[in-house]
Structure formats: structure tokens, C-alpha cells
PDB file of N, CA and C in Angstrom:
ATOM      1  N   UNK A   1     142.741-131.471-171.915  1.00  0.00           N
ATOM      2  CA  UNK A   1     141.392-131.053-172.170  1.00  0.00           C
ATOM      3  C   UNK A   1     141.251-129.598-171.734  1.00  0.00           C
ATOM      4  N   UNK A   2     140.894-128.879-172.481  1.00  0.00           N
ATOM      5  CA  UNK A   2     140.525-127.267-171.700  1.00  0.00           C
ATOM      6  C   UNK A   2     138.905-126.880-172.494  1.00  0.00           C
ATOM      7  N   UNK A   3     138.733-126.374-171.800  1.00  0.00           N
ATOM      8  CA  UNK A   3     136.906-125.719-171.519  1.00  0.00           C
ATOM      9  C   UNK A   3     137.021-124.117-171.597  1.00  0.00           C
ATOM     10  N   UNK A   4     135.977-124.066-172.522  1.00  0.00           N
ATOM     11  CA  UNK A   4     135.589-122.384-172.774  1.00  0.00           C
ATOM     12  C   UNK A   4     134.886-122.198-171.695  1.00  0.00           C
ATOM     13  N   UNK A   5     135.044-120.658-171.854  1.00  0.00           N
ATOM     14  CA  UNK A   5     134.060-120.053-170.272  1.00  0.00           C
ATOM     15  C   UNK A   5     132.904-119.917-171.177  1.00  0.00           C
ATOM     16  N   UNK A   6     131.405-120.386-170.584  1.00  0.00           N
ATOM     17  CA  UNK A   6     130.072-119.496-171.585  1.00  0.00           C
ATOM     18  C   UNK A   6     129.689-118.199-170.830  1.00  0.00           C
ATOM     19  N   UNK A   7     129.237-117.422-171.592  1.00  0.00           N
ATOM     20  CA  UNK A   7     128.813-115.921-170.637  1.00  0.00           C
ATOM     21  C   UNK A   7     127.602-116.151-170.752  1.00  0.00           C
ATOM     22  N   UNK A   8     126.749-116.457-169.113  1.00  0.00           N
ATOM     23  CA  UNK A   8     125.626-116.354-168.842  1.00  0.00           C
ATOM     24  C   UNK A   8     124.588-115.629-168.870  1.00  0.00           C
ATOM     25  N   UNK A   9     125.504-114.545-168.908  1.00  0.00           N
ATOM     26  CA  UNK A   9     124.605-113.076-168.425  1.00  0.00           C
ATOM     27  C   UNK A   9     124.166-112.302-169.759  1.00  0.00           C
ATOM     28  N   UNK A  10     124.270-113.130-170.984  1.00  0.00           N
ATOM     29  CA  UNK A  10     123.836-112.762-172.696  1.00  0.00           C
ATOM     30  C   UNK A  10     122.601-113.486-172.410  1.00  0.00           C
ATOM     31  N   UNK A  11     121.319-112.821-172.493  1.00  0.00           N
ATOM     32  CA  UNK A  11     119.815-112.813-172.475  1.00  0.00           C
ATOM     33  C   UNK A  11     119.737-114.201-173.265  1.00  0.00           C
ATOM     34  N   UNK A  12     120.330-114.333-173.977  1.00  0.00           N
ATOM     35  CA  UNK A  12     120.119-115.130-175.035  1.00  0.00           C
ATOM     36  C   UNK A  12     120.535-116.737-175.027  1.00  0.00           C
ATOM     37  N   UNK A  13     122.106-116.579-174.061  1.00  0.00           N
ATOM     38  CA  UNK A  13     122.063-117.859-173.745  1.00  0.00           C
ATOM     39  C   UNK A  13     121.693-118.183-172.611  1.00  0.00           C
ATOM     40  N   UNK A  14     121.718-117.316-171.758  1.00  0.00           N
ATOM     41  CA  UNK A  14     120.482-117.596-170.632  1.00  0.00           C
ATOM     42  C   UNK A  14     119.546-118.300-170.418  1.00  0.00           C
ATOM     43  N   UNK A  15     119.032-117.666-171.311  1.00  0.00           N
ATOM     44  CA  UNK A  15     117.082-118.088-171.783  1.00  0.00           C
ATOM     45  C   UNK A  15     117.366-119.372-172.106  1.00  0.00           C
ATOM     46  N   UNK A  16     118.585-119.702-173.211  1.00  0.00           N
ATOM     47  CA  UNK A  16     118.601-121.070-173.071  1.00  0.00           C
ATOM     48  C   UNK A  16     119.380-122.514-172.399  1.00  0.00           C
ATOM     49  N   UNK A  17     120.147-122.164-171.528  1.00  0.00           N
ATOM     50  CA  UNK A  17     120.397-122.659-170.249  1.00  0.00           C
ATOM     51  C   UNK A  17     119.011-122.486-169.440  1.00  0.00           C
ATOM     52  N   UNK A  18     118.243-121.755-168.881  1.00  0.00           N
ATOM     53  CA  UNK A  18     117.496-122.088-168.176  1.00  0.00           C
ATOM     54  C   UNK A  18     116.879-122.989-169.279  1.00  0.00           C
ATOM     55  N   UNK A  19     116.052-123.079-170.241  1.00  0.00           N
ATOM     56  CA  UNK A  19     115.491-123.578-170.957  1.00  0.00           C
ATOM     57  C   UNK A  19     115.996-125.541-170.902  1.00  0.00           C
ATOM     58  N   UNK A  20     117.150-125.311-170.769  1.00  0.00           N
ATOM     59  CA  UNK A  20     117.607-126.998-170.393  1.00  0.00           C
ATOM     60  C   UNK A  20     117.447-127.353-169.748  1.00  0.00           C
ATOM     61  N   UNK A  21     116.733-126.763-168.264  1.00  0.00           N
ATOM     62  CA  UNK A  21     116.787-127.391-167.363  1.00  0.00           C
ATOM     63  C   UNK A  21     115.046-127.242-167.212  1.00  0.00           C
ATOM     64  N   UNK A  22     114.147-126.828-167.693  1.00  0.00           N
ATOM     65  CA  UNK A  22     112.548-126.722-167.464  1.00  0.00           C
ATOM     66  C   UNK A  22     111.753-126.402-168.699  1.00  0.00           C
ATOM     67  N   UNK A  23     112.147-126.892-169.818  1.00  0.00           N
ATOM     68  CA  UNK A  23     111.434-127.102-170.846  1.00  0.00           C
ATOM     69  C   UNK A  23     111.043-128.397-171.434  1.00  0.00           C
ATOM     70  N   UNK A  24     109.962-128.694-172.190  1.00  0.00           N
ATOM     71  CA  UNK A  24     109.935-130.006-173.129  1.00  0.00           C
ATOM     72  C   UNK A  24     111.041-130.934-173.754  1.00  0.00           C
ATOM     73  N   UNK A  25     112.230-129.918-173.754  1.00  0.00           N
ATOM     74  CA  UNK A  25     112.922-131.002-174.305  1.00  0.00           C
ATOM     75  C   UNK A  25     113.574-132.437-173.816  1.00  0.00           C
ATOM     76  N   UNK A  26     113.977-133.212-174.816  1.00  0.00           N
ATOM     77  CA  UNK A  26     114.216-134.513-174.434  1.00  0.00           C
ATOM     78  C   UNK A  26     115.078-134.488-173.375  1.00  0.00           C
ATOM     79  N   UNK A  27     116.079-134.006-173.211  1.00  0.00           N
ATOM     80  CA  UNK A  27     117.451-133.825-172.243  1.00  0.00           C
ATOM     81  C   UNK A  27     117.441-133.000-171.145  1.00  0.00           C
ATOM     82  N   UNK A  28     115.980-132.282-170.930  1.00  0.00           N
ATOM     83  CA  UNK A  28     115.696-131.241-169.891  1.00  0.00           C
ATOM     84  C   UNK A  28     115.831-132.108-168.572  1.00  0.00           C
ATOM     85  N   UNK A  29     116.547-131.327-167.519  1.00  0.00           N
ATOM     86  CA  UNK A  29     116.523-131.898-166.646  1.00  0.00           C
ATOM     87  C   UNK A  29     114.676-131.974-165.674  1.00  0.00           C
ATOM     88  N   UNK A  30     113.981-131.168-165.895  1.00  0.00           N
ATOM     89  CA  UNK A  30     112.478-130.913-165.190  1.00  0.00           C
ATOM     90  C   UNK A  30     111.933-130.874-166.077  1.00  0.00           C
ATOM     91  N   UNK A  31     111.639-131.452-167.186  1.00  0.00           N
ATOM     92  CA  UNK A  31     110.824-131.258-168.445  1.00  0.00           C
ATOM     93  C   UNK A  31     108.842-131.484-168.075  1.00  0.00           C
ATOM     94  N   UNK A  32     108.684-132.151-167.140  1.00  0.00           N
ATOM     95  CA  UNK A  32     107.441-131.243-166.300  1.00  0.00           C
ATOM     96  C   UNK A  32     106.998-130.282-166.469  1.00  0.00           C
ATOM     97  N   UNK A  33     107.928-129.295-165.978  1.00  0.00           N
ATOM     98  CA  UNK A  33     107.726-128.119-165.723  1.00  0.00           C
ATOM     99  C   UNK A  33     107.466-126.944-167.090  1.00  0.00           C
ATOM    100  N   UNK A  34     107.861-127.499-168.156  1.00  0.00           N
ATOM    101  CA  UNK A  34     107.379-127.139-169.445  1.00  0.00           C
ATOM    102  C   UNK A  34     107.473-125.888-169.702  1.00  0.00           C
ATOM    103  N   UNK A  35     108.270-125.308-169.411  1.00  0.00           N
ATOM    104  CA  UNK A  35     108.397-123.929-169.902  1.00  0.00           C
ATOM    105  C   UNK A  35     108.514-123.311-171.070  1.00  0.00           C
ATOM    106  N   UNK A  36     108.113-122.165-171.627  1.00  0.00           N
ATOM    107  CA  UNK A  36     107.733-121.629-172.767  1.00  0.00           C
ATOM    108  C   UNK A  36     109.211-120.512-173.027  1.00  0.00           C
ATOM    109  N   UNK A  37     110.179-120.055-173.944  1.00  0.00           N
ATOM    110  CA  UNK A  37     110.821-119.461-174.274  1.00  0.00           C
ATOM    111  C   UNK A  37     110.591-117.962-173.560  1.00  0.00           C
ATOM    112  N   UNK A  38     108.720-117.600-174.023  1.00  0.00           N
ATOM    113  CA  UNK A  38     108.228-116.267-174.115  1.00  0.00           C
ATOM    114  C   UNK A  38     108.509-115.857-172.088  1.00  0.00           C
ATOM    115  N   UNK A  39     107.909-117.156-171.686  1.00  0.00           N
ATOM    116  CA  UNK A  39     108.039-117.302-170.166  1.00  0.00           C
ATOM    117  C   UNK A  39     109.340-116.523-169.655  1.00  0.00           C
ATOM    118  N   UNK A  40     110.378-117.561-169.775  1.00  0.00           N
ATOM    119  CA  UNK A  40     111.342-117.078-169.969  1.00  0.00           C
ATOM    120  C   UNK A  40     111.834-115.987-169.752  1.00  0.00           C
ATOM    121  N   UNK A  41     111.925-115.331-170.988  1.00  0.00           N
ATOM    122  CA  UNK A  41     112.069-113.957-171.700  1.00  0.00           C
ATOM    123  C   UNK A  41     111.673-113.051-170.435  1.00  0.00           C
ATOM    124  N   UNK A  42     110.171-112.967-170.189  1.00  0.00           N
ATOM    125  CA  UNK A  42     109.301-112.070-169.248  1.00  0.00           C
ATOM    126  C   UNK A  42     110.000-112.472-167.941  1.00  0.00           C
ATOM    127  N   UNK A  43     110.088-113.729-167.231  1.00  0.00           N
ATOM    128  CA  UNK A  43     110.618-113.463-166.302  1.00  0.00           C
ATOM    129  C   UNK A  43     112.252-113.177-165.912  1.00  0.00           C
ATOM    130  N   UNK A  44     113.039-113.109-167.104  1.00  0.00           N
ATOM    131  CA  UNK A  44     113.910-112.394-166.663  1.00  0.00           C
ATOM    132  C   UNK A  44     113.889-111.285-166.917  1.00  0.00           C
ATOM    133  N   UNK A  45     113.338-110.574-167.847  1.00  0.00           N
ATOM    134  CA  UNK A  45     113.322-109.078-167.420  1.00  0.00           C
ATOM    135  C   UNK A  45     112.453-108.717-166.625  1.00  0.00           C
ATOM    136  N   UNK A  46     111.835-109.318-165.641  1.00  0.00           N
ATOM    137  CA  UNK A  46     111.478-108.453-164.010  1.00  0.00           C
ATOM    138  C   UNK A  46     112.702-109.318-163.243  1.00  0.00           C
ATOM    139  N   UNK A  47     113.546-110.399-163.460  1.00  0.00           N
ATOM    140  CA  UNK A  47     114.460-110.499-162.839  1.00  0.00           C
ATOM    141  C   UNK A  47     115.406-109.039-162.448  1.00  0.00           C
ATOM    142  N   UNK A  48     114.968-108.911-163.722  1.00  0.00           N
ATOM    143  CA  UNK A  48     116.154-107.907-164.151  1.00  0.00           C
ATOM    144  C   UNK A  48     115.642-106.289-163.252  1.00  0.00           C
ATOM    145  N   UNK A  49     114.835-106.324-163.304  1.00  0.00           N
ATOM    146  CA  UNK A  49     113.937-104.436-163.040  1.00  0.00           C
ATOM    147  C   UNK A  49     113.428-104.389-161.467  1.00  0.00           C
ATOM    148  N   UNK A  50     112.933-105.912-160.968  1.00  0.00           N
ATOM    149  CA  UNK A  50     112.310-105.805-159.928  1.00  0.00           C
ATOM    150  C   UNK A  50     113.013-105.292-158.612  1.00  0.00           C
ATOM    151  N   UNK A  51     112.717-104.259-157.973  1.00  0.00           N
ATOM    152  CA  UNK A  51     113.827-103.764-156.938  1.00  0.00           C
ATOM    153  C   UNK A  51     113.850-104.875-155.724  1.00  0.00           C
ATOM    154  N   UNK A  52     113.428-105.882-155.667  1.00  0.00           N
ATOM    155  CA  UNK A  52     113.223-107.162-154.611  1.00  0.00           C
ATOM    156  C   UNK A  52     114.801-107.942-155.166  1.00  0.00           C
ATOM    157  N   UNK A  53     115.061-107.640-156.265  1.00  0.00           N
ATOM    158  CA  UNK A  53     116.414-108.819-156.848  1.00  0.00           C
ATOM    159  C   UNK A  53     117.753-107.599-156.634  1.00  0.00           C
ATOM    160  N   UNK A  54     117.260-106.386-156.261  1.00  0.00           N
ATOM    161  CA  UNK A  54     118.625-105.340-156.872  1.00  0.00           C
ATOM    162  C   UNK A  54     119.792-105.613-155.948  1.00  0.00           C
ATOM    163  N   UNK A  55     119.634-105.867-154.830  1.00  0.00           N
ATOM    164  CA  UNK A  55     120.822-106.507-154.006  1.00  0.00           C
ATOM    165  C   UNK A  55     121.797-107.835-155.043  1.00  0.00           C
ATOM    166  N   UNK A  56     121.234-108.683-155.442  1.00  0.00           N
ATOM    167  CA  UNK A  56     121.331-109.622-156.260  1.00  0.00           C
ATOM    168  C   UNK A  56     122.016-108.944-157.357  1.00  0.00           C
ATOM    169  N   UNK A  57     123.417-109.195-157.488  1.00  0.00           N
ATOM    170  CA  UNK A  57     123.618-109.382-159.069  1.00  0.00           C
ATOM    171  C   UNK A  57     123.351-110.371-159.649  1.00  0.00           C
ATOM    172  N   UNK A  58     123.332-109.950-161.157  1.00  0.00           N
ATOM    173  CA  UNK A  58     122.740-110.673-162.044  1.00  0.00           C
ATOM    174  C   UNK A  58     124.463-111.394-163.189  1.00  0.00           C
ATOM    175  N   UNK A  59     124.616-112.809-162.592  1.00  0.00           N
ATOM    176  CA  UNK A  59     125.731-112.922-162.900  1.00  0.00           C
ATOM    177  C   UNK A  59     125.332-114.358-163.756  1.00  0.00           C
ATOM    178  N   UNK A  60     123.971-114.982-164.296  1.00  0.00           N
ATOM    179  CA  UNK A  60     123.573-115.489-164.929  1.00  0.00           C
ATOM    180  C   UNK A  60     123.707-116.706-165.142  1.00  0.00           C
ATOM    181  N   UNK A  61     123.922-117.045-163.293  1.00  0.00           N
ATOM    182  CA  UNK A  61     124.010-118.320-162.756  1.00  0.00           C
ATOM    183  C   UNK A  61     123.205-119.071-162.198  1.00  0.00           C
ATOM    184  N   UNK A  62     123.146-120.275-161.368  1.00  0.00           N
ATOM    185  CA  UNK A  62     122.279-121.223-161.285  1.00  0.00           C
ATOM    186  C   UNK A  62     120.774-120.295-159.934  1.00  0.00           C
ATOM    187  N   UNK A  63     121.706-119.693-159.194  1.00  0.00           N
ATOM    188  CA  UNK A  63     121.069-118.391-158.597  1.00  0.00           C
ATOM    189  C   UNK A  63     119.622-117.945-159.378  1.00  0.00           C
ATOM    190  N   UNK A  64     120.199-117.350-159.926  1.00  0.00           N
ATOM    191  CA  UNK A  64     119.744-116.658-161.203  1.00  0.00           C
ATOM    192  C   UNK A  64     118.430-117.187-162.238  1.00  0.00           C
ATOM    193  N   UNK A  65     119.383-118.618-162.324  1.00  0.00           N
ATOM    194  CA  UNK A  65     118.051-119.498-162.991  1.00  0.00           C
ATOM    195  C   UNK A  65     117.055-120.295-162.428  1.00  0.00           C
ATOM    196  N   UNK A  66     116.976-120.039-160.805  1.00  0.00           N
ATOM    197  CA  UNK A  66     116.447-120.358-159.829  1.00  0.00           C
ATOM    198  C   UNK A  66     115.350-119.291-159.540  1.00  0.00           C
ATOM    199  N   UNK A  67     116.415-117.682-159.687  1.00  0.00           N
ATOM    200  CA  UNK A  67     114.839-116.783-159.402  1.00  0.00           C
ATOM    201  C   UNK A  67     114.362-116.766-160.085  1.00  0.00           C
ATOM    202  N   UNK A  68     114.411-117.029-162.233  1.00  0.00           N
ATOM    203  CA  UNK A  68     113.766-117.010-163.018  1.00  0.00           C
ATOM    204  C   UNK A  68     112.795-118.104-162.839  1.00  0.00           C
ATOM    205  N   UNK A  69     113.141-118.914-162.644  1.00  0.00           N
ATOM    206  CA  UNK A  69     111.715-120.199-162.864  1.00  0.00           C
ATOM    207  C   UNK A  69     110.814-120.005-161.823  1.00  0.00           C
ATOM    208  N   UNK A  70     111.392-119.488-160.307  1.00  0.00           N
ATOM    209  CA  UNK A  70     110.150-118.877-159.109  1.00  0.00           C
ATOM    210  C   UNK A  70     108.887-117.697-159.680  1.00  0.00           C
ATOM    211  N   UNK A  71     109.714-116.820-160.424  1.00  0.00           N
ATOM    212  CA  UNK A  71     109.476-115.714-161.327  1.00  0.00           C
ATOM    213  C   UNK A  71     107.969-116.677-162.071  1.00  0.00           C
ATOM    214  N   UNK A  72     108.901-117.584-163.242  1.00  0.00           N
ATOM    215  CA  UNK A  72     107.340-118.284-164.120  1.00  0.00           C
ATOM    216  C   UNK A  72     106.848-118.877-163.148  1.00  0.00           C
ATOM    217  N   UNK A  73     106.843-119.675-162.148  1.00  0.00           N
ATOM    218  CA  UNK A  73     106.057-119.909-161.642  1.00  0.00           C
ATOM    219  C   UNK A  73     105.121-119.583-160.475  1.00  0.00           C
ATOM    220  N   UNK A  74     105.287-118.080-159.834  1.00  0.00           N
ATOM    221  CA  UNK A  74     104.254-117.108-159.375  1.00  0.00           C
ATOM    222  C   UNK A  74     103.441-116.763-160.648  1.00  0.00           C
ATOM    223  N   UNK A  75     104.342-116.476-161.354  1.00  0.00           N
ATOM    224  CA  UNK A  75     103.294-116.286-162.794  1.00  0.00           C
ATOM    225  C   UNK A  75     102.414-116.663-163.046  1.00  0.00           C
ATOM    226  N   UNK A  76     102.641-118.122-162.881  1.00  0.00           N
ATOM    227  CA  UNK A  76     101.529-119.534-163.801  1.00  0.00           C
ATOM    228  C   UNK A  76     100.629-119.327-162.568  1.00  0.00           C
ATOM    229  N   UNK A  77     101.225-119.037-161.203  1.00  0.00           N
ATOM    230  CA  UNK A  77     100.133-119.336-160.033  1.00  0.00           C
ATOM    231  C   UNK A  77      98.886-118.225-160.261  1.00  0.00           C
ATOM    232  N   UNK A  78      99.586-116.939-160.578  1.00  0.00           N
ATOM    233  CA  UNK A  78      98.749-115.842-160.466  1.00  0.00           C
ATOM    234  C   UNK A  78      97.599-115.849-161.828  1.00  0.00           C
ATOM    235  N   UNK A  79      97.880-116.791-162.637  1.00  0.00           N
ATOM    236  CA  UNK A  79      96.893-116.807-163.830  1.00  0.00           C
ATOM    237  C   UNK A  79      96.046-117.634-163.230  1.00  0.00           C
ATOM    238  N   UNK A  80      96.718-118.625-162.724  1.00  0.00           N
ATOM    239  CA  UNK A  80      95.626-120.579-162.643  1.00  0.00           C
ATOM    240  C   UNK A  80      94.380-119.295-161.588  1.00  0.00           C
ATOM    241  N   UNK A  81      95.521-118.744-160.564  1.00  0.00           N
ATOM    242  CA  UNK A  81      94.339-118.354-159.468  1.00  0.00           C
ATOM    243  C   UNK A  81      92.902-117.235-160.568  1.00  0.00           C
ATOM    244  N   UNK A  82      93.259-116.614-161.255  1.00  0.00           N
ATOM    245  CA  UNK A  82      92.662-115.327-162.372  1.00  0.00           C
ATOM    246  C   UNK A  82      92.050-116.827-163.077  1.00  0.00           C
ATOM    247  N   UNK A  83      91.791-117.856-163.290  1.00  0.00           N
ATOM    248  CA  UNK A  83      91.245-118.500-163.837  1.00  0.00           C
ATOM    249  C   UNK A  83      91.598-118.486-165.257  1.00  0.00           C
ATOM    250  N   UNK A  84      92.607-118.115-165.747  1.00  0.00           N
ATOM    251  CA  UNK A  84      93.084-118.162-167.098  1.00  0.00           C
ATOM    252  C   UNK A  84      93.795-119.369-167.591  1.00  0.00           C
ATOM    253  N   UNK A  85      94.264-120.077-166.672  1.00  0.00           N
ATOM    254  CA  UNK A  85      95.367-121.235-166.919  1.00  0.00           C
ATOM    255  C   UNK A  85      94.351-122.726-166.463  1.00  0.00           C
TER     256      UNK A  85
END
């Protein structure tokens, strides 16, 4: 049996690895947590910019998909609190 390496650190499959683990879908591991693609997207690029992560490389691992979902979810907090959510 041998296994491909996936490259994490492509925005693209990123977004959807995290996406397996906190979106609607059937097989999501936190599907609760319901996350939106766009979500996503936004919080990894302040993953990406915010000088609080720059120590942190960005090697597009479970790390990684850990600060992104903290990321959406200060997010979601800072709207519910703005009364938008």
C-alpha cells in the first residue's frame, strides 16, 4: 500500500480539509459548527497577515486548522456581540 503526500498549505485544499472537519457536511467531523467556505477563506487570510501568528509557520496542518476555526469563531463572537448574528 503506499500513500500520496497532500500539500496543505494550497489555499484551496486547505479550505477544504478544514471544511471536513466544521462544515454541514454528512462526514464532517463537528458539523455543528457549520462553517461557511467564505468563513474560511477570511479566516485564513488573517491567519495568514496577522503579526500574532508570524512566529507560526504556516505549514497547513492540524495547528493551522485549529487557528483557523478560533479565527471564525472570534468572528461569529464579535458579530453575535455587534448584534448582527
Amino acid at each position: 500500500m503506499s500513500y500520496e503526500a497532500v500539500d496543505y498549505s494550497s489555499p484551496e485544499v486547505f479550505v477544504d480539509y478544514v471544511m471536513s472537519f466544521y462544515s454541514n457536511r454528512p462526514d464532517s467531523v463537528y458539523p455543528e459548527l457549520d462553517f461557511a467556505e467564505d468563513e474560511v477563506y477570511k479566516a485564513l487570510a488573517t491567519r495568514l497577515t496577522r503579526k500574532k501568528y508570524a512566529e507560526t509557520p504556516f505549514d497547513g496542518d492540524s495547528v493551522d486548522r485549529e487557528i483557523v476555526r478560533d479565527i471564525v469563531l472570534e468572528a461569529r463572537m464579535d458579530l453575535f456581540r455587534k448584534g448582527l448574528l
